[in-house]
N, C-alpha and C. Protein backbone atom coordinates (compact mmCIF):
# COMPACT_ATOMS: atom_id res chain seq x y z
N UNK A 1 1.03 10.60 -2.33
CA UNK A 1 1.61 11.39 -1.25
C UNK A 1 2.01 10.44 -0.15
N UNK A 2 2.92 10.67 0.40
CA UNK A 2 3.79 9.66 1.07
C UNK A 2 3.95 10.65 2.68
N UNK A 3 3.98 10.52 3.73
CA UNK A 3 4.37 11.39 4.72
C UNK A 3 4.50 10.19 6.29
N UNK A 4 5.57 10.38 6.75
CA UNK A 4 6.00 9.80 7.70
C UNK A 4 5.99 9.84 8.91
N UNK A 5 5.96 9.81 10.47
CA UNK A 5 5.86 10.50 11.66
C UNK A 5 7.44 10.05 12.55
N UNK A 6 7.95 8.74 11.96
CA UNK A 6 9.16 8.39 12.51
C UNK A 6 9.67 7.80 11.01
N UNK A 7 11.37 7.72 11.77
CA UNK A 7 12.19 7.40 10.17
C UNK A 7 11.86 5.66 9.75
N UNK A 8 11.57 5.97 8.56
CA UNK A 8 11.20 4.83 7.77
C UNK A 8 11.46 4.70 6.48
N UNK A 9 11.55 3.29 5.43
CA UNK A 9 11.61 3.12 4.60
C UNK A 9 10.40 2.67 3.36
N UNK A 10 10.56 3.32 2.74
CA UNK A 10 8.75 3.11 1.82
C UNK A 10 9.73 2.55 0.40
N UNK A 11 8.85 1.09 0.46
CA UNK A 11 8.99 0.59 -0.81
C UNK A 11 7.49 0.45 -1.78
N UNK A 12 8.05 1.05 -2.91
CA UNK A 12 6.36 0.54 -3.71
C UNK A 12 7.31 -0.76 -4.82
N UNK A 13 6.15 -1.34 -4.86
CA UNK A 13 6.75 -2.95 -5.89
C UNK A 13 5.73 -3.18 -6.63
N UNK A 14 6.26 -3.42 -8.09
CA UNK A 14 4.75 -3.81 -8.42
C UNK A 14 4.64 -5.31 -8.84
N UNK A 15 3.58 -6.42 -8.57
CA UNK A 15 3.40 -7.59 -7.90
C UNK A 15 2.80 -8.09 -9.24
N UNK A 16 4.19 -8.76 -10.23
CA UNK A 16 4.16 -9.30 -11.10
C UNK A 16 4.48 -11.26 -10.99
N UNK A 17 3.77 -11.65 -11.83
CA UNK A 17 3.61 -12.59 -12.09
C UNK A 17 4.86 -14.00 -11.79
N UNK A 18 6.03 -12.95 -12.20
CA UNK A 18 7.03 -13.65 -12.10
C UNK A 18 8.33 -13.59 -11.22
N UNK A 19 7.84 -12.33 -9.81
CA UNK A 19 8.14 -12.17 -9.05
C UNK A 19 7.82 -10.65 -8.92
N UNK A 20 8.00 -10.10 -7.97
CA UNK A 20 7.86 -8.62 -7.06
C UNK A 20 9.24 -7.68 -7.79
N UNK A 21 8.60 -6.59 -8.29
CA UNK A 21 9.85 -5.91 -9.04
C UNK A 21 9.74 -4.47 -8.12
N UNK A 22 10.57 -4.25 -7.38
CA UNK A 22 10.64 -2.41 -6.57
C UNK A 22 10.76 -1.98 -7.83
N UNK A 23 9.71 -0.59 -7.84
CA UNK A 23 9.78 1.00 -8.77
C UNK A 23 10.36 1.61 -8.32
N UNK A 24 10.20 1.73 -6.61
CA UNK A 24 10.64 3.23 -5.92
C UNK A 24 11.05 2.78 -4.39
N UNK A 25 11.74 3.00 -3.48
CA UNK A 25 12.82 2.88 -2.36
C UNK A 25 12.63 4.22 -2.07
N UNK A 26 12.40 4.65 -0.74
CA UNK A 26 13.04 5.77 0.10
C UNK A 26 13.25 5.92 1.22
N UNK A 27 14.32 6.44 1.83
CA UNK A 27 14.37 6.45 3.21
C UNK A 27 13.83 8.29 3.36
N UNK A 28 13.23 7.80 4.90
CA UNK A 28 12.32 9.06 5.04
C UNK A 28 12.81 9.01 6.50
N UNK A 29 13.22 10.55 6.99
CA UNK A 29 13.48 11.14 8.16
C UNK A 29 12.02 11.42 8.81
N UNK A 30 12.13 11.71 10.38
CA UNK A 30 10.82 11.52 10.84
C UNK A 30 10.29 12.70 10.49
N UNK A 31 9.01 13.16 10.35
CA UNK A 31 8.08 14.23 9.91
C UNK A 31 8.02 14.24 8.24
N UNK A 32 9.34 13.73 7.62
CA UNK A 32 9.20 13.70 6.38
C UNK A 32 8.50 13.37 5.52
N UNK A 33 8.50 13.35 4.38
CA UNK A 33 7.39 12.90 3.02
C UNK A 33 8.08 13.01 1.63
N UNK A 34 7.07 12.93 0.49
CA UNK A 34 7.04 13.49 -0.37
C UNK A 34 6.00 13.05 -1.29
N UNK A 35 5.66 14.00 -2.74
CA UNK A 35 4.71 13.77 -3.09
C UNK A 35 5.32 13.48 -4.65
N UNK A 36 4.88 12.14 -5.09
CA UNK A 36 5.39 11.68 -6.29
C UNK A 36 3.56 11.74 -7.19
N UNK A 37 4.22 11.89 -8.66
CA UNK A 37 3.77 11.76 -9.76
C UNK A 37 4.46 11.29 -11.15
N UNK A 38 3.45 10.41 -11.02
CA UNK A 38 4.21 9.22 -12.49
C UNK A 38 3.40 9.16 -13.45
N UNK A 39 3.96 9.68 -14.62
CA UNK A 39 3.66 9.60 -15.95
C UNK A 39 3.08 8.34 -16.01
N UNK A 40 1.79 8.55 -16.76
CA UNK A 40 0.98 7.81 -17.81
C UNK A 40 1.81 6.84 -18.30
N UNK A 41 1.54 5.09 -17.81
CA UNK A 41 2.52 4.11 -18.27
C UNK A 41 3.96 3.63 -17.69
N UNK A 42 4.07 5.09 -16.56
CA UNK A 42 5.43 4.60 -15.66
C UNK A 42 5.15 5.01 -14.37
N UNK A 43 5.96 4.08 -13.79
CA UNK A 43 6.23 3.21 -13.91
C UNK A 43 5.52 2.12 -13.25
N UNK A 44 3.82 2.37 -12.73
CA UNK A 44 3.16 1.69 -12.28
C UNK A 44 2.02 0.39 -13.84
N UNK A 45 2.26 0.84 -14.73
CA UNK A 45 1.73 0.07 -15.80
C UNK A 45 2.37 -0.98 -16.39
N UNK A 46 2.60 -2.48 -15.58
CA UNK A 46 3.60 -3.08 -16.25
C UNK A 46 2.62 -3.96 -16.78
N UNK A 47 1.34 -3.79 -17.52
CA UNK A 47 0.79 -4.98 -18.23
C UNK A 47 -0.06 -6.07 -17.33
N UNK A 48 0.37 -5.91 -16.00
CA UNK A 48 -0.03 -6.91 -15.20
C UNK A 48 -1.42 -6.58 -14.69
N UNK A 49 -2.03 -7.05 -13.65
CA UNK A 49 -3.29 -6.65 -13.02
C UNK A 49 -3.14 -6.06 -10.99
N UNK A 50 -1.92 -6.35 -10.25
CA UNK A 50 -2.09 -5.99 -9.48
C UNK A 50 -0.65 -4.94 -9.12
N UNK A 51 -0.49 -4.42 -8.04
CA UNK A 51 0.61 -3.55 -7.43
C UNK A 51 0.37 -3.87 -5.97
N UNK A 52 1.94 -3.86 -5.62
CA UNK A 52 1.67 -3.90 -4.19
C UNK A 52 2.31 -2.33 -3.23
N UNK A 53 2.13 -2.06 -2.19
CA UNK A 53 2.84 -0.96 -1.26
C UNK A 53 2.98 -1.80 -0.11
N UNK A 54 4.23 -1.94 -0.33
CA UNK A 54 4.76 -2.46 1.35
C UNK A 54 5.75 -1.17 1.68
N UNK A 55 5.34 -0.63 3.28
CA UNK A 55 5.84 0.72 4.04
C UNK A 55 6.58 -0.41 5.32
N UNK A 56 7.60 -0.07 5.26
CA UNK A 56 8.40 -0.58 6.52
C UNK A 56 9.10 0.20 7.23
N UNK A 57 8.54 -0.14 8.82
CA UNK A 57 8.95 1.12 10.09
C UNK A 57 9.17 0.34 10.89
N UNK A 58 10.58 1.15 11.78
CA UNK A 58 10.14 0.13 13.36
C UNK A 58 9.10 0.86 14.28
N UNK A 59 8.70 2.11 14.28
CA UNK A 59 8.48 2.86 14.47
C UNK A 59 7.24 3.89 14.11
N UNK A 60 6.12 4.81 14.94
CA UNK A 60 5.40 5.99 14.19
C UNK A 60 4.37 5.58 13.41
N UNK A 61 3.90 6.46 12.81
CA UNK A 61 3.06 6.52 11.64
C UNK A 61 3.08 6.76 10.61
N UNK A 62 2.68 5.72 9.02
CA UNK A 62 3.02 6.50 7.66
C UNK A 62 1.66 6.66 7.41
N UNK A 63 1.44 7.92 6.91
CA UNK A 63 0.22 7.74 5.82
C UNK A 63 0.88 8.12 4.61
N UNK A 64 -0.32 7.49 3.55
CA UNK A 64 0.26 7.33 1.93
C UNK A 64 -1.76 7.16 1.59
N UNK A 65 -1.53 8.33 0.39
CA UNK A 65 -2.42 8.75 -0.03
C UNK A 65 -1.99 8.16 -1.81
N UNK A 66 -3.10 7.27 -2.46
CA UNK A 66 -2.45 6.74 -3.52
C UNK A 66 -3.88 6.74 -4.40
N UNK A 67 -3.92 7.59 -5.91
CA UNK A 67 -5.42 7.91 -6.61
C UNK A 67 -4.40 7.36 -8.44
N UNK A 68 -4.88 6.53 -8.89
CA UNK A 68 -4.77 6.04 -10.09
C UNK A 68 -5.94 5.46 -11.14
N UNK A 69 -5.68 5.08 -11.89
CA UNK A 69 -6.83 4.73 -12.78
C UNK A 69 -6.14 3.24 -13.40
N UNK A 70 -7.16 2.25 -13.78
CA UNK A 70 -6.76 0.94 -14.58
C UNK A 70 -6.60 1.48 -15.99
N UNK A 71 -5.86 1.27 -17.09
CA UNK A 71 -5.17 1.25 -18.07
C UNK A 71 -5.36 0.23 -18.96
């Protein structure tokens, strides 16, 4: 769950070995959000061991609520 307080951009990447690959990009209006769910194996399972969430604002508050399991 993703939710914003000013407009911002939320990148999730996941933090592979052989560089940083973006899954997901969004631009978010202020108050906005949304709530994503990803299949078993996508697109957060690339084999590797870590993921990163970088949220970039000039602005406000994001919260991001994030519940997964190792694979």
């Amino acid at each position: 769950h993703i939710q914003v307080s000013a407009a911002a951009t939320v990148t999730l990447e996941d933090d592979k070995a052989g560089g940083d690959e973006v899954i997901f990009k969004a631009e978010y209006a202020a108050n906005g959000g949304e709530f994503l769910v990803f299949p078993e194996k996508y697109p957060l399972a690339s084999g590797e061991d870590a993921a990163d969430l970088i949220i970039t604002t000039s602005a406000g508050n994001v919260y991001v609520t994030a519940v997964g399991y190792e694979i």
